[in-house]
C-alpha atoms as a PDB file:
ATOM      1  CA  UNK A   1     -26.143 -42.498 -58.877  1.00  0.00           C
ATOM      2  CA  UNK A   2     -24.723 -45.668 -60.525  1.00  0.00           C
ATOM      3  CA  UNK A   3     -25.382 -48.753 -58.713  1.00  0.00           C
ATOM      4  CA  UNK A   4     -21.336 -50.090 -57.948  1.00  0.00           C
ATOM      5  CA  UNK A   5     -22.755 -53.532 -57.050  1.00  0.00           C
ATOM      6  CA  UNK A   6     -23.905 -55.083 -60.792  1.00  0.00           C
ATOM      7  CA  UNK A   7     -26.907 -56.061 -59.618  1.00  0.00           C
ATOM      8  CA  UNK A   8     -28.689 -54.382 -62.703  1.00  0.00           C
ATOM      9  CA  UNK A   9     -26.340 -56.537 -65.137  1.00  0.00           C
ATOM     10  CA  UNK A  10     -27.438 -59.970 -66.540  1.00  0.00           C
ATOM     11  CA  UNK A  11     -24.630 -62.082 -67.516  1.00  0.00           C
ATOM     12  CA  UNK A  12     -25.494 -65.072 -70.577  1.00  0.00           C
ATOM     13  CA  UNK A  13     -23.524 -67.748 -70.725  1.00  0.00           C
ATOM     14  CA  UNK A  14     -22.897 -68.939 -74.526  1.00  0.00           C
ATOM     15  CA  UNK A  15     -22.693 -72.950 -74.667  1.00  0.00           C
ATOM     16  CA  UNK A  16     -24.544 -73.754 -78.231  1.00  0.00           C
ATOM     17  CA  UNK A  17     -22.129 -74.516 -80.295  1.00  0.00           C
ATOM     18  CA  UNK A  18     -21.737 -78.322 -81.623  1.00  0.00           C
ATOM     19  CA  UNK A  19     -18.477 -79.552 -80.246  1.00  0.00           C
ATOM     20  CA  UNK A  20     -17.385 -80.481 -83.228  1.00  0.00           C
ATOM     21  CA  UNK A  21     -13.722 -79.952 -82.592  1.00  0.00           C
ATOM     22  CA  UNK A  22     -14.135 -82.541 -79.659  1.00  0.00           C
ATOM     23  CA  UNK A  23     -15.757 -84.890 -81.025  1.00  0.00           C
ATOM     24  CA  UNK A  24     -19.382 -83.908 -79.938  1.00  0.00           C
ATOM     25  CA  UNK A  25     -18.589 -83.389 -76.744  1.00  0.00           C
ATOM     26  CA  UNK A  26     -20.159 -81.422 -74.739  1.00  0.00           C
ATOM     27  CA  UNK A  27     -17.562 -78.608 -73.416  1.00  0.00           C
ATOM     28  CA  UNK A  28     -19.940 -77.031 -71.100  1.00  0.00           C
ATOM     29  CA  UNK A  29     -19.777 -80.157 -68.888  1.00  0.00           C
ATOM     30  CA  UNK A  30     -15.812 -80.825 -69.503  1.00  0.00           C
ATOM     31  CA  UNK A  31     -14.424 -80.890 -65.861  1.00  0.00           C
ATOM     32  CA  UNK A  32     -11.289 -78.877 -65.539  1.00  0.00           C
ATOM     33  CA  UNK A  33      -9.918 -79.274 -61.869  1.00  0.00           C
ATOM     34  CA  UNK A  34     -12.558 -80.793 -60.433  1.00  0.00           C
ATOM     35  CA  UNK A  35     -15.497 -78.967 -61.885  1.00  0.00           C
ATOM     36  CA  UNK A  36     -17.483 -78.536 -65.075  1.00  0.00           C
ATOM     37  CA  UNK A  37     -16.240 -75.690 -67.144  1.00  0.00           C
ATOM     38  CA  UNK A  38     -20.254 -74.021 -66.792  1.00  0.00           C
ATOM     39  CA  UNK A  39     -19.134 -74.175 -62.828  1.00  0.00           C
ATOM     40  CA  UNK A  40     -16.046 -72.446 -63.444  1.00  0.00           C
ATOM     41  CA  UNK A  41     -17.811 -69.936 -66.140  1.00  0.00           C
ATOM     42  CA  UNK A  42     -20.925 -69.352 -63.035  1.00  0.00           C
ATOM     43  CA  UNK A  43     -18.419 -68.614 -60.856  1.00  0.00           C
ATOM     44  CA  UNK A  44     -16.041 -66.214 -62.569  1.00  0.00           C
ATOM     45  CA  UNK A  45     -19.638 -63.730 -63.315  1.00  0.00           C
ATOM     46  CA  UNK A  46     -21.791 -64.639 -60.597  1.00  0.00           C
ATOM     47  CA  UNK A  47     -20.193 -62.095 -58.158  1.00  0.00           C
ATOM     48  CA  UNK A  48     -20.289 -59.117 -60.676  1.00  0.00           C
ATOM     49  CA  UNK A  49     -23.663 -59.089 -62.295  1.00  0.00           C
ATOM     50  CA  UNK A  50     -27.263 -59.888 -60.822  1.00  0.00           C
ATOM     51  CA  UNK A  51     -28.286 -62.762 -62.394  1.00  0.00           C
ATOM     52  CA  UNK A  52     -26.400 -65.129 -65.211  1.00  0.00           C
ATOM     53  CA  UNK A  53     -28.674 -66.975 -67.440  1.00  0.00           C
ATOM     54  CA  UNK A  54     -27.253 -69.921 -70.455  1.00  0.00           C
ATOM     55  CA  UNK A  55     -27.812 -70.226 -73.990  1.00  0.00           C
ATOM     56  CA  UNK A  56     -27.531 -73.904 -74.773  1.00  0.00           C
ATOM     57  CA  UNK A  57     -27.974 -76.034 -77.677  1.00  0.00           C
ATOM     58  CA  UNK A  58     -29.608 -79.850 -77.121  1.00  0.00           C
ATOM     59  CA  UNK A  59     -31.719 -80.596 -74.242  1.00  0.00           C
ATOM     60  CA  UNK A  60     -31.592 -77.805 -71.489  1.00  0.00           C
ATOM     61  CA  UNK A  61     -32.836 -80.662 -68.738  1.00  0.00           C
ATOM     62  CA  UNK A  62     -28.888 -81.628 -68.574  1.00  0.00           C
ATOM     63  CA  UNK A  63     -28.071 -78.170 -67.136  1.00  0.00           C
ATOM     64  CA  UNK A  64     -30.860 -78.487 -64.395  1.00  0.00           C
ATOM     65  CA  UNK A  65     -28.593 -78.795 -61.764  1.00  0.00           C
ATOM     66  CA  UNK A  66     -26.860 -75.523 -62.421  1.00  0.00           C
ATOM     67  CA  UNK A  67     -29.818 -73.760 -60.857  1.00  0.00           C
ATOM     68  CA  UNK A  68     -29.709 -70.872 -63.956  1.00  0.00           C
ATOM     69  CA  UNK A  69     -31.894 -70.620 -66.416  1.00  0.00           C
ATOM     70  CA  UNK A  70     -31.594 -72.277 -69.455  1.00  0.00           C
ATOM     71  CA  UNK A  71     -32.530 -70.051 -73.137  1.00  0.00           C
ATOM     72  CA  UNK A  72     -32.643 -73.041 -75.668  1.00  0.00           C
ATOM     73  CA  UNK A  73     -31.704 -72.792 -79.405  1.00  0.00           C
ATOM     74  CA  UNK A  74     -34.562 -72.713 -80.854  1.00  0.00           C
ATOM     75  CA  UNK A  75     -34.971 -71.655 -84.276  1.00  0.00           C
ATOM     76  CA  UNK A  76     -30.983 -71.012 -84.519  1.00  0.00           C
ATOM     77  CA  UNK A  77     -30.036 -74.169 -83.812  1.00  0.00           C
ATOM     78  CA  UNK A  78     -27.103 -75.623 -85.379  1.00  0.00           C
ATOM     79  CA  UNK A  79     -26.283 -72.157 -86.402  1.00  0.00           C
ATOM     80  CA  UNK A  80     -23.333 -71.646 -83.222  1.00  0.00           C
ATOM     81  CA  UNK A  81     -24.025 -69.855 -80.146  1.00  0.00           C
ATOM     82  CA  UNK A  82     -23.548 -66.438 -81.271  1.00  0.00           C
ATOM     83  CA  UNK A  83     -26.441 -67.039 -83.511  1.00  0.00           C
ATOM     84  CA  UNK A  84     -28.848 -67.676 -80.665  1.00  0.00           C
ATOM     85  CA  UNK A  85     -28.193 -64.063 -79.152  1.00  0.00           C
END
């Protein structure tokens, strides 16, 4: 029987790209009524899947306090964050 509950889903968040269209800023970390947009994107899948993970460009230490792990560029770096999947 299918399991209803998600748990066996894995959600990744994309944040790699550059920011270029804000001026390098980071959008992950943009605070839209009163929290970062990464809080708001956590929130909205954390309910419906068993565990969310990121894909982030830069250093991964500034998402530390998000409590999810963290799957740095790497090798596709500076290539957007579709390229990183």
């Amino acid at each position: 029987m299918a399991d209803p509950s998600g748990s066996h889903l894995r959600a990744v968040i994309l944040a790699g790209g550059a920011g270029r269209r804000l001026g390098g800023v980071d959008k992950a970390l943009l605070i839209l009524h009163g929290r970062t947009m990464l809080d708001h994107a956590i929130a909205t899948v954390s309910g419906q899947v068993g565990a969310v993970a990121l894909s982030a460009a830069g250093d991964a230490a500034r998402f530390a306090r998000f409590g999810i792990p963290v799957l740095e560029d790497g090798r596709h770096r500076g290539k957007g964050p579709l390229a990183g999947v």
